[in-house]
N, C-alpha and C. Protein backbone atom coordinates (compact mmCIF):
# COMPACT_ATOMS: atom_id res chain seq x y z
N UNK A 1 187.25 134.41 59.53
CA UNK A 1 185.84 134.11 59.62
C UNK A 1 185.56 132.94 60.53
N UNK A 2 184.52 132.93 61.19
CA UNK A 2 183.85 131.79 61.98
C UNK A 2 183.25 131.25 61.10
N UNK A 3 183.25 129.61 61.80
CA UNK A 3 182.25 128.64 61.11
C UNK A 3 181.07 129.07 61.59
N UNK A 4 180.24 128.35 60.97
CA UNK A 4 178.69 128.61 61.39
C UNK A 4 178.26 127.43 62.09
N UNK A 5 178.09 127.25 63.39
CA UNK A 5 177.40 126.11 64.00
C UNK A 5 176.03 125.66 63.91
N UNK A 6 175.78 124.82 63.52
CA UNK A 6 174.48 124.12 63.54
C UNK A 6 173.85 124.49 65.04
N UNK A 7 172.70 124.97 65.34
CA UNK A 7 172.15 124.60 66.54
C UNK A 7 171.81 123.06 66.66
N UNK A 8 171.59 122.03 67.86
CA UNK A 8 171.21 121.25 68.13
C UNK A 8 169.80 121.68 68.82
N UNK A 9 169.39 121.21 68.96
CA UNK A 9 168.04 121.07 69.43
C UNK A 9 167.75 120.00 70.69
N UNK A 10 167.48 120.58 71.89
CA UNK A 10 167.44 119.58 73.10
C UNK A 10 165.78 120.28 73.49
N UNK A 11 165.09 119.13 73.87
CA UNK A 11 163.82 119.41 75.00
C UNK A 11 162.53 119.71 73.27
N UNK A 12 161.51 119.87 74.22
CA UNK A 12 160.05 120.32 73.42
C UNK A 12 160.01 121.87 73.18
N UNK A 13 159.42 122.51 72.65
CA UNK A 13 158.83 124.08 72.69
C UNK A 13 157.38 123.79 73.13
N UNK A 14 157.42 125.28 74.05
CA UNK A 14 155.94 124.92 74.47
C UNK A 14 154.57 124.54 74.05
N UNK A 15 154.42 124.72 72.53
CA UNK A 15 153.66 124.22 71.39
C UNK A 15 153.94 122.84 71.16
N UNK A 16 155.01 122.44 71.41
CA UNK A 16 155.07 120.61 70.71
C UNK A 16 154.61 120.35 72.69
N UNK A 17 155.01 120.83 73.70
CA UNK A 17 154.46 120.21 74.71
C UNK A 17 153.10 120.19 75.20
N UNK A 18 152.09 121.49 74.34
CA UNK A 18 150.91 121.37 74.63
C UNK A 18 149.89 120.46 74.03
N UNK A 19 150.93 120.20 72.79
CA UNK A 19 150.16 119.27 72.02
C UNK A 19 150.26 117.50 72.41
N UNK A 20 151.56 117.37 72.70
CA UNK A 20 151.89 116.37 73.54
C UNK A 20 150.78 116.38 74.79
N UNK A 21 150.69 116.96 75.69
CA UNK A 21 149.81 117.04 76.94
C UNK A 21 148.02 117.34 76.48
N UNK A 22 148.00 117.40 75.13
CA UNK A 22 146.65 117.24 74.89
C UNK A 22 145.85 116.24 74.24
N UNK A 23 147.08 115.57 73.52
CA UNK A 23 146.74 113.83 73.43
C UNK A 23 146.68 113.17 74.49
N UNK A 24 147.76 113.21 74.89
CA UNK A 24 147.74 112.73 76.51
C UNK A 24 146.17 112.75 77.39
N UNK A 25 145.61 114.07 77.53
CA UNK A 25 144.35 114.11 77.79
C UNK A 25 143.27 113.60 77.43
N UNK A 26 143.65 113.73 75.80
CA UNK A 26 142.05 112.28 75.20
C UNK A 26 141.89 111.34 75.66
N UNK A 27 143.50 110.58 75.67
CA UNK A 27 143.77 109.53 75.86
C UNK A 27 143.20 108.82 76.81
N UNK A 28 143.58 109.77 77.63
CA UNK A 28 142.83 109.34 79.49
C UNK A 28 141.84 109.55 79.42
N UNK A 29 140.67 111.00 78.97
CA UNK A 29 139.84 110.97 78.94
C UNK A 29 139.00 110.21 78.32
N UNK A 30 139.10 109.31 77.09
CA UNK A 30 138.56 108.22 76.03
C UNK A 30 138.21 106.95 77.19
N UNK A 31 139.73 106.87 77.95
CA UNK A 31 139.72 105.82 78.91
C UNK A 31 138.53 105.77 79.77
N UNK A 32 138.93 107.15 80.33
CA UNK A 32 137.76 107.80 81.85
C UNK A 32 136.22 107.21 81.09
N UNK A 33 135.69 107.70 80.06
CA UNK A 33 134.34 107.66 79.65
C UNK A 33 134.01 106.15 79.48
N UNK A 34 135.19 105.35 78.99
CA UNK A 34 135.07 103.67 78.44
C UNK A 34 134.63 103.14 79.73
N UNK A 35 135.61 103.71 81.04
CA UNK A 35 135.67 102.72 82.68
C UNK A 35 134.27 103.07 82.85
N UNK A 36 133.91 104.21 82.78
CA UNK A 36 132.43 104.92 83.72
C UNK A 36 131.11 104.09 82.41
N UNK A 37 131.11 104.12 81.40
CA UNK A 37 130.09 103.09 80.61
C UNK A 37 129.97 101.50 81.19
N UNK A 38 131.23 100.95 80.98
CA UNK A 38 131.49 99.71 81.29
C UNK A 38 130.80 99.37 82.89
N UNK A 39 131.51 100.42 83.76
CA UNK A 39 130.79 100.55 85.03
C UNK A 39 129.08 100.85 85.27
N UNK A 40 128.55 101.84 84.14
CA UNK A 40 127.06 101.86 84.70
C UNK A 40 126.74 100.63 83.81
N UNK A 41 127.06 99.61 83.02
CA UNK A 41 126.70 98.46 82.42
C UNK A 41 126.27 97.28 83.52
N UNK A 42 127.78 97.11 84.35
CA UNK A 42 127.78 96.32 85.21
C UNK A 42 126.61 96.62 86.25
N UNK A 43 126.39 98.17 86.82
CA UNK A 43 125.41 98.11 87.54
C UNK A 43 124.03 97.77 86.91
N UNK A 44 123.87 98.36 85.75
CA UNK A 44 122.14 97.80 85.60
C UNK A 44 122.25 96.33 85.14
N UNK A 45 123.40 95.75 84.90
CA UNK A 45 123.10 93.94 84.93
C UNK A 45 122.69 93.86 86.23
N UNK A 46 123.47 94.32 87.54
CA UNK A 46 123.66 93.89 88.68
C UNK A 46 122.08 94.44 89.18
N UNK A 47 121.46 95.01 89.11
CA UNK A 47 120.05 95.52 89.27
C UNK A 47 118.88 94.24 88.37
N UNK A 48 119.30 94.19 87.74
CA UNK A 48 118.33 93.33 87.10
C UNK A 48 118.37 92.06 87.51
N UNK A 49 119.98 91.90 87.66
CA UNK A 49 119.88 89.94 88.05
C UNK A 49 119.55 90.12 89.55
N UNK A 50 120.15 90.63 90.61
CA UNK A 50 119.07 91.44 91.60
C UNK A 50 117.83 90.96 91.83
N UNK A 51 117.43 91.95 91.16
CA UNK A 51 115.71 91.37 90.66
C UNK A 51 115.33 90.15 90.46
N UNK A 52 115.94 89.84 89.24
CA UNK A 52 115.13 88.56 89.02
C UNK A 52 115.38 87.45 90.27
N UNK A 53 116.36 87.65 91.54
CA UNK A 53 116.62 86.92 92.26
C UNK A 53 115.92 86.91 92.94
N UNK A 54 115.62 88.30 93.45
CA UNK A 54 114.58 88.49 94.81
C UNK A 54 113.11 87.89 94.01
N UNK A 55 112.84 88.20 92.90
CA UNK A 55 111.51 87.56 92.12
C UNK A 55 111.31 86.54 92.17
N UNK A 56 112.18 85.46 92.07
CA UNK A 56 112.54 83.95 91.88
C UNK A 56 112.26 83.70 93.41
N UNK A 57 113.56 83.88 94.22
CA UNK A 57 113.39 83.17 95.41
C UNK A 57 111.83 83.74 96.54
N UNK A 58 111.30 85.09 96.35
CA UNK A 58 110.28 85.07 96.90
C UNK A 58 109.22 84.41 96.57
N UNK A 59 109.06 83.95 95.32
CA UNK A 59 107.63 83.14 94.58
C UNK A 59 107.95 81.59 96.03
N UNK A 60 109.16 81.23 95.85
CA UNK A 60 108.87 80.39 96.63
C UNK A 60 109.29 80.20 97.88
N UNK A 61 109.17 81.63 98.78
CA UNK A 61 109.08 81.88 100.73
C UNK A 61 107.87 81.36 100.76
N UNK A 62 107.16 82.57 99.79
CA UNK A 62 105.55 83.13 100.19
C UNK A 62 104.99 82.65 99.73
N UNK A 63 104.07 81.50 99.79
CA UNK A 63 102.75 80.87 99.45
C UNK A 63 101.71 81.50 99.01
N UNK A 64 100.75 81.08 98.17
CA UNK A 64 99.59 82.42 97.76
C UNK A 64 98.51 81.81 98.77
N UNK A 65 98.62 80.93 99.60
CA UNK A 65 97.36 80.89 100.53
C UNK A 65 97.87 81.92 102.27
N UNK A 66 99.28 82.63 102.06
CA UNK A 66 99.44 83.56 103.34
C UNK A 66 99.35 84.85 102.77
N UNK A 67 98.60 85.21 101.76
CA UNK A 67 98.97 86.31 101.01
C UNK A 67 97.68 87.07 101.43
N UNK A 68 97.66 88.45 101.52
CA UNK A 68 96.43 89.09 102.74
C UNK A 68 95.12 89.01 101.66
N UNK A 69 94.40 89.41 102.24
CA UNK A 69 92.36 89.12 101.66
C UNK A 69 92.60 90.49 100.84
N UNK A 70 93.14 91.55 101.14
CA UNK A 70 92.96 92.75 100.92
C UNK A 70 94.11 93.76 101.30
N UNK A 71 94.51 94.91 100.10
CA UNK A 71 95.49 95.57 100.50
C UNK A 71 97.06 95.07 100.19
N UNK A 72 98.07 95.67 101.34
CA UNK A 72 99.23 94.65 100.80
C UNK A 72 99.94 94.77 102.22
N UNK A 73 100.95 93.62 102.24
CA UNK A 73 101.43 93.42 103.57
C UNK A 73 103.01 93.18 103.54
N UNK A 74 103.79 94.73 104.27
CA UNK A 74 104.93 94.40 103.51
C UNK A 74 105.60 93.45 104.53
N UNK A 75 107.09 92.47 103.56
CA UNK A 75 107.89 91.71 104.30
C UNK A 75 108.75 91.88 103.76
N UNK A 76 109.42 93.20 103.78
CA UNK A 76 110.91 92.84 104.22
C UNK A 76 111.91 91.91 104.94
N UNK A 77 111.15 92.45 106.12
CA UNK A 77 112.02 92.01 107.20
C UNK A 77 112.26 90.52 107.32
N UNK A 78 110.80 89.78 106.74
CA UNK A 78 111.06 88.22 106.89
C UNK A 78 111.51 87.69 105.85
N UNK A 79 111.50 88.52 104.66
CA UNK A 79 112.40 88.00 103.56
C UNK A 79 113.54 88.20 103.20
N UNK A 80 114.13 89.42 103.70
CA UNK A 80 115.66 89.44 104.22
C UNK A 80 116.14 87.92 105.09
N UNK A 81 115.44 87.56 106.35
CA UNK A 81 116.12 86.84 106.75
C UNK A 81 115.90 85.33 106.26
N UNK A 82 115.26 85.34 105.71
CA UNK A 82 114.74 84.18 104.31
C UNK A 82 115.49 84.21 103.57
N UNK A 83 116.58 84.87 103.28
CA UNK A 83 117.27 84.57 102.04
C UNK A 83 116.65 85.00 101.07
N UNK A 84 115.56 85.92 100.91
CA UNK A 84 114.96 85.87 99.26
C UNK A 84 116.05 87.11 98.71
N UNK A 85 116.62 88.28 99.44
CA UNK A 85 117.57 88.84 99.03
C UNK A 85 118.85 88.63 98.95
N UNK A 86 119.71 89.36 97.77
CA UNK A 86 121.09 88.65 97.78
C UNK A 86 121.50 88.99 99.59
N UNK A 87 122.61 88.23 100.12
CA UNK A 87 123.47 88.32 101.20
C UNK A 87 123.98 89.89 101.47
N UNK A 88 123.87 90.45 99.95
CA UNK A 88 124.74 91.77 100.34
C UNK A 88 123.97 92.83 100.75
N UNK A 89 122.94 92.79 100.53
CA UNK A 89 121.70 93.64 100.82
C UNK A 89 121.88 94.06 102.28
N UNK A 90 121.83 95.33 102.65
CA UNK A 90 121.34 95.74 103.97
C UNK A 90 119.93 96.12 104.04
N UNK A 91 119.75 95.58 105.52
CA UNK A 91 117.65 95.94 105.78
C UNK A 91 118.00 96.94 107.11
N UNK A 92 117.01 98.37 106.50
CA UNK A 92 117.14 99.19 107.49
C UNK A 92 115.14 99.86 107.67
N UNK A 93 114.64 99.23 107.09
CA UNK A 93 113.59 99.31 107.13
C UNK A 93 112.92 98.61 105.40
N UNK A 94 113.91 99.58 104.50
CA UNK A 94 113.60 99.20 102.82
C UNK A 94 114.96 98.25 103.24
N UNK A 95 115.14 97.73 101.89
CA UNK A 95 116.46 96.84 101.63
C UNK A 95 117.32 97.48 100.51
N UNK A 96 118.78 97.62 100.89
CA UNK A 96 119.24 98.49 99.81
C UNK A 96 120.56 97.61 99.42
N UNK A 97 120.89 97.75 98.08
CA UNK A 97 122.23 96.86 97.45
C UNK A 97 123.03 97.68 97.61
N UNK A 98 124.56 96.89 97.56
CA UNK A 98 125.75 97.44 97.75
C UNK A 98 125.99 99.02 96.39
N UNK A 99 125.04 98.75 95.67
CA UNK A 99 125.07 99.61 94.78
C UNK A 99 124.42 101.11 95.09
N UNK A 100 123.51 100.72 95.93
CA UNK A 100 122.91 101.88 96.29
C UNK A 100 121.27 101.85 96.65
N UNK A 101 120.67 100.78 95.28
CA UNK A 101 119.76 100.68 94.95
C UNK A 101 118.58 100.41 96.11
N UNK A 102 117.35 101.05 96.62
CA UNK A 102 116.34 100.56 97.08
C UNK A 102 115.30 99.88 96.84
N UNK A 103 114.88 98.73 97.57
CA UNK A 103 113.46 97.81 97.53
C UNK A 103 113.04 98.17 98.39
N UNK A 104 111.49 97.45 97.91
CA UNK A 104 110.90 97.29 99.32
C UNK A 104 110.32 95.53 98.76
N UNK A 105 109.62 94.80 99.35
CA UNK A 105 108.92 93.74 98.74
C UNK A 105 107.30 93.57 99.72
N UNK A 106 106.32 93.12 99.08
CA UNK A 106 104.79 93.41 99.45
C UNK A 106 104.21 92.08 99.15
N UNK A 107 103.80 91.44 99.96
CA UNK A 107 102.80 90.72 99.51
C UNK A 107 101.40 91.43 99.34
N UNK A 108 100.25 91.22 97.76
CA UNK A 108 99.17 92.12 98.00
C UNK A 108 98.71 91.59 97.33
N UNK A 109 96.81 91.93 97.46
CA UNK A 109 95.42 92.14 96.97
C UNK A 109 95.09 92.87 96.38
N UNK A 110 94.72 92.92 95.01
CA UNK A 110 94.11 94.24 95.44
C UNK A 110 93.42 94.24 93.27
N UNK A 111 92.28 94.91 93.35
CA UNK A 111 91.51 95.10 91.82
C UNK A 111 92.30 94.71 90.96
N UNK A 112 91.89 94.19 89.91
CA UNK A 112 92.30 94.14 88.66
C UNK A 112 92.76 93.21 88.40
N UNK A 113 92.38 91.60 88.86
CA UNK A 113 92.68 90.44 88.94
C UNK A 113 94.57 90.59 89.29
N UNK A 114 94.63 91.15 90.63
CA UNK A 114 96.26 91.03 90.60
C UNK A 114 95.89 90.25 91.93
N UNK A 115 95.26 89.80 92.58
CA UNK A 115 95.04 89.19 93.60
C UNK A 115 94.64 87.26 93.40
N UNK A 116 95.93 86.89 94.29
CA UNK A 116 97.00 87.25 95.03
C UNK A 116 98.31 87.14 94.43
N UNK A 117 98.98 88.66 94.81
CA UNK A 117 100.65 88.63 93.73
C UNK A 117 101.57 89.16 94.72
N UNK A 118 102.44 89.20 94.20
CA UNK A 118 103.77 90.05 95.22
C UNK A 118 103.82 90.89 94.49
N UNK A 119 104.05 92.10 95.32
CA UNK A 119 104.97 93.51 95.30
C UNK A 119 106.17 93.75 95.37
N UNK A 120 106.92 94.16 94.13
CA UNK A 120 108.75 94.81 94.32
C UNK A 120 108.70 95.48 94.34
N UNK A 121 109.11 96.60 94.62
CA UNK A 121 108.95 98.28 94.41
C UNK A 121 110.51 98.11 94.14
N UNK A 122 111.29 99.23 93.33
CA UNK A 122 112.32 99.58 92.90
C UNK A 122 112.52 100.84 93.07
N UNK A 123 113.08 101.89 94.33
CA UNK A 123 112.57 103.14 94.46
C UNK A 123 114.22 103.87 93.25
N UNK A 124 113.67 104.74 93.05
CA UNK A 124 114.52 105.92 92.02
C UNK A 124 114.45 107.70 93.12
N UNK A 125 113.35 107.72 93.85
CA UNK A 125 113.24 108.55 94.68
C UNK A 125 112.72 108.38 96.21
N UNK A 126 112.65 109.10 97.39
CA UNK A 126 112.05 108.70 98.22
C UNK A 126 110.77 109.87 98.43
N UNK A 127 109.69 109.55 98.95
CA UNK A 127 108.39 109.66 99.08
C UNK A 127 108.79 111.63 99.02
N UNK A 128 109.37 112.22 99.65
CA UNK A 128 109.26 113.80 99.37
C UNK A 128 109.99 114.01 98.25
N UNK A 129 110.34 113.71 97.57
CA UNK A 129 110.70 113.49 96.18
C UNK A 129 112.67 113.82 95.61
N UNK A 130 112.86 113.61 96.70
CA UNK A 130 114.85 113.84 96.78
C UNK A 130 115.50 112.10 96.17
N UNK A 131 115.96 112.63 95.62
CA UNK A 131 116.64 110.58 94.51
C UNK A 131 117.37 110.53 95.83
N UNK A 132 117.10 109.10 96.21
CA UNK A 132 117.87 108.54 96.98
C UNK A 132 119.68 108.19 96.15
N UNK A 133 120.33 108.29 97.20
CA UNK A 133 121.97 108.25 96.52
C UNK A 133 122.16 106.93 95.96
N UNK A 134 122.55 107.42 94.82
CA UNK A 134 123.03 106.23 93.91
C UNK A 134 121.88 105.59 93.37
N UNK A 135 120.67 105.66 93.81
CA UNK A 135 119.43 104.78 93.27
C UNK A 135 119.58 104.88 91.79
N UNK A 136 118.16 104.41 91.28
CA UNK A 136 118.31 104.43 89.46
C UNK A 136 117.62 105.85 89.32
N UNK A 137 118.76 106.25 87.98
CA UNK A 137 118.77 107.07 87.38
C UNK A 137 117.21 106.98 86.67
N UNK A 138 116.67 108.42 85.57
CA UNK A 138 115.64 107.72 84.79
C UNK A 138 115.96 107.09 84.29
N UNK A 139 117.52 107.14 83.10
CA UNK A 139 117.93 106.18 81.97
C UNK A 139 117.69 104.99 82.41
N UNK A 140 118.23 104.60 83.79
CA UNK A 140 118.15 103.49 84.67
C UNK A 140 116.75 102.77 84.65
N UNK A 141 116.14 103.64 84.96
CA UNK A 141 114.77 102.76 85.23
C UNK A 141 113.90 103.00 83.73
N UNK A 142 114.11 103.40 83.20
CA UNK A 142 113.75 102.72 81.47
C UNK A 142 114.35 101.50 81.26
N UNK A 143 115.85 101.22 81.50
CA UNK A 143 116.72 100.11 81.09
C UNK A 143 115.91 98.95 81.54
N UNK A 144 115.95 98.91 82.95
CA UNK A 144 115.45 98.16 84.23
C UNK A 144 113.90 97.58 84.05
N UNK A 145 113.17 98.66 83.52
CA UNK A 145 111.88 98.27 83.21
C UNK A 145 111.60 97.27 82.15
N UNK A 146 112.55 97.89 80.96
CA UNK A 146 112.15 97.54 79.51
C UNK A 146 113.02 95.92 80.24
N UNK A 147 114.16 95.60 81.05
CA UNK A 147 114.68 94.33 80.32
C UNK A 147 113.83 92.85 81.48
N UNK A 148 113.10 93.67 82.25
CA UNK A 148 112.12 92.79 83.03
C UNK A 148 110.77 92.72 82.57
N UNK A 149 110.29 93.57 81.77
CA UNK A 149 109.62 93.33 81.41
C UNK A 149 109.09 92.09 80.93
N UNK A 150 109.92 91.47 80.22
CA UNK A 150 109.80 90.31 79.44
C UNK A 150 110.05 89.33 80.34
N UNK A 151 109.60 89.55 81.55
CA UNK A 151 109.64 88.41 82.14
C UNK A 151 108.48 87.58 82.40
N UNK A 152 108.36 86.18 82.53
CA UNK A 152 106.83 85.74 81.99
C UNK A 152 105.89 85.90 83.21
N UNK A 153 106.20 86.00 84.44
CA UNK A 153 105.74 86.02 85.82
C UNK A 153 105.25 87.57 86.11
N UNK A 154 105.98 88.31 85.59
CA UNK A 154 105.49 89.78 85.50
C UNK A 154 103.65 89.75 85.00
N UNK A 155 102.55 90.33 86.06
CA UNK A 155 101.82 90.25 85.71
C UNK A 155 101.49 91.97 84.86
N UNK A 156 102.19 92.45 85.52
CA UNK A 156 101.79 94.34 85.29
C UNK A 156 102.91 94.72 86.10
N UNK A 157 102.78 96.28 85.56
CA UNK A 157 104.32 96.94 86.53
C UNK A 157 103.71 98.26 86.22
N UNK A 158 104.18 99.09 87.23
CA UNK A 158 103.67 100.80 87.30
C UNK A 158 104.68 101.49 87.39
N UNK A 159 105.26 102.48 86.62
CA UNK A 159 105.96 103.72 87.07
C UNK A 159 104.76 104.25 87.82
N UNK A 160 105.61 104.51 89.24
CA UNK A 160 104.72 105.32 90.18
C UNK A 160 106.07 106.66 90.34
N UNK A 161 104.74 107.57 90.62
CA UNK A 161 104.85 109.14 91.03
C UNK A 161 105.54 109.07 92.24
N UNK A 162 105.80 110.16 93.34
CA UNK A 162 106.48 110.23 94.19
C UNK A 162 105.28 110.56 94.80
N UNK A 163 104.82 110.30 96.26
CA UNK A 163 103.62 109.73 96.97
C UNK A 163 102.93 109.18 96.65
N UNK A 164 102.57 108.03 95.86
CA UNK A 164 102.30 106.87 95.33
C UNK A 164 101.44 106.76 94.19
N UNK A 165 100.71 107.76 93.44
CA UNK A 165 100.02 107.77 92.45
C UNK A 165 100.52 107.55 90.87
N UNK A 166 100.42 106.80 90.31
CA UNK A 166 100.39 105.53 89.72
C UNK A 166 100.85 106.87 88.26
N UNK A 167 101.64 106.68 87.66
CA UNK A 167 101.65 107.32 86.34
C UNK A 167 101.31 106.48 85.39
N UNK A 168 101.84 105.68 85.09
CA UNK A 168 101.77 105.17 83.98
C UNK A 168 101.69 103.37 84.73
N UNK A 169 100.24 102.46 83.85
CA UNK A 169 100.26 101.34 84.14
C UNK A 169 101.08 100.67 82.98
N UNK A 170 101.73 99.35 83.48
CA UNK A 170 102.19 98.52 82.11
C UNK A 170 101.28 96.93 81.70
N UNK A 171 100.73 96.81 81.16
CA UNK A 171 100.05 95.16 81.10
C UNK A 171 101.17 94.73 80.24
N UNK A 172 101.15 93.17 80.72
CA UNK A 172 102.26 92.19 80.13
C UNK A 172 101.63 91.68 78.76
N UNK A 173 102.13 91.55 77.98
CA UNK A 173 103.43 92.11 77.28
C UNK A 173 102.95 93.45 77.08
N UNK A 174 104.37 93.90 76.92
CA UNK A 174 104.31 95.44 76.30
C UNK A 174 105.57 95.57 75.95
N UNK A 175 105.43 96.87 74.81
CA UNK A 175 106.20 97.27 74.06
C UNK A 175 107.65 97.81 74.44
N UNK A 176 108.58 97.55 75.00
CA UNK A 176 110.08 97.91 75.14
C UNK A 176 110.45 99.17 75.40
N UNK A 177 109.60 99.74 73.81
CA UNK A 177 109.86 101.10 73.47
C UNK A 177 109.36 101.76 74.00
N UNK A 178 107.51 101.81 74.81
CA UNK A 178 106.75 102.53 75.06
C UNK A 178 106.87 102.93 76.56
N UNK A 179 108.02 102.11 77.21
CA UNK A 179 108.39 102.30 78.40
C UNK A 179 108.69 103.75 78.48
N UNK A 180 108.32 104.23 79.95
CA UNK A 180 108.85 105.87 80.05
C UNK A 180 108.77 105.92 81.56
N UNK A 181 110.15 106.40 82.19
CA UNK A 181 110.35 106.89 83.50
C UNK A 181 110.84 108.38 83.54
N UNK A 182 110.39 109.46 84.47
CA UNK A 182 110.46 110.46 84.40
C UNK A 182 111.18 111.19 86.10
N UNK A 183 111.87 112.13 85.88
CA UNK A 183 112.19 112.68 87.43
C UNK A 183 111.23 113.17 88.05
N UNK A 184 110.03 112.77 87.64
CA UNK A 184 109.18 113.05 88.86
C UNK A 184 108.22 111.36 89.52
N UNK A 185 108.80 110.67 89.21
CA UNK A 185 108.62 109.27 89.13
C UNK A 185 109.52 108.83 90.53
N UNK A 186 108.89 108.25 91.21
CA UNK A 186 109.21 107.73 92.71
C UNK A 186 110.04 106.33 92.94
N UNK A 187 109.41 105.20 92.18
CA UNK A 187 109.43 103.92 91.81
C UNK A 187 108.87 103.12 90.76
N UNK A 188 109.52 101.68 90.53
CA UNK A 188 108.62 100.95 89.55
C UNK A 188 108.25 100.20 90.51
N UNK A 189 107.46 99.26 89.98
CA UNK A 189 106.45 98.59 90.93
C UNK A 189 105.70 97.39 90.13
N UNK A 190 106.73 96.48 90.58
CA UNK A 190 106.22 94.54 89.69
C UNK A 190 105.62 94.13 90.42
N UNK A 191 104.41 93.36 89.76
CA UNK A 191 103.69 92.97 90.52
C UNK A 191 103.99 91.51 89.83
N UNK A 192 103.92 90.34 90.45
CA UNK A 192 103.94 89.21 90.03
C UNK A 192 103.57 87.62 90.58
N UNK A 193 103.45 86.96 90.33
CA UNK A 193 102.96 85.93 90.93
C UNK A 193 103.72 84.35 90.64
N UNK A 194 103.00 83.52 91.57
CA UNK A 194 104.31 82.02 91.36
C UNK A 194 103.76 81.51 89.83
């Protein structure tokens, strides 16, 4: 008679390796979703402090005695080279961040005791209504809205439509919650003063 040999056992079966290769997958994938959160975090800080920079340093380029009688008068171009935008900003007519994001900035006049204030525009789309790349998302420009809001210089702010008609006005203060940006929404639009 023969002995009976034990088999040994070398390597995975294709069941212990699919299961192996499908933890493996959470794993990374848990990762993938953590980097890409963490990442759109950093951008809407980086949008907001942004903002409040170009807000800050334009109150004091622009004087409210050069600010027009009527209408609005945009300056980019002289507040790019003013420094009121960060350094990283490119000016190609609007001003856009390394992120993607588009401005424009306005000095303006105009009803409703907003005269004389500055204009930010924050575009999410451009005027025929295609999202500019990388601009803010809607989630984005809810975030963006609601965390400037509370800023004390903010006199009013508009989600505007895409060719410029005004959806929704905001008067300062307002509610966080009641904020609403939509994909058919063009830009926000702060109006504010020194």
């Amino acid at each position: 008679m023969r002995p009976t040999c034990a088999r040994t056992r070398k390597g995975f079966n294709l069941v212990e390796a699919a299961i192996v290769l499908g933890v493996i997958g959470l794993v990374i994938g848990g990762i993938w979703i953590a980097a890409s959160d963490v990442s759109a975090a950093q951008r809407l800080n980086k949008v907001v402090s942004d903002t409040a920079f170009i807000i800050n340093n334009a109150r004091n380029v622009f004087p409210l005695q050069n600010y027009p009688a009527s209408g609005f008068t945009n300056v980019n171009t002289a507040a790019f080279h003013a420094g009121v935008f960060p350094r990283d900003f490119v000016l190609s007519g609007v001003l856009t961040s390394p992120e993607g994001v588009v401005y424009t900035l306005q000095t303006s006049c105009n009803s409703g005791g907003l005269c004389p204030a500055l204009m930010l525009q924050i575009f999410t789309r451009n005027q025929t209504g295609a999202a500019f790349r990388n601009s803010l998302t809607t989630r984005e420009c809810i975030t963006v809205a609601q965390r400037l809001s509370v800023d004390k210089d903010v006199l009013r702010f508009y989600v505007t439509r895409v060719g410029g008609m005004s959806s929704v006005t905001y008067n300062v203060p307002v509610d966080p919650v009641t904020i609403n940006c939509t994909v058919n929404d063009g830009y926000l639009d702060f109006r504010f003063r020194r």
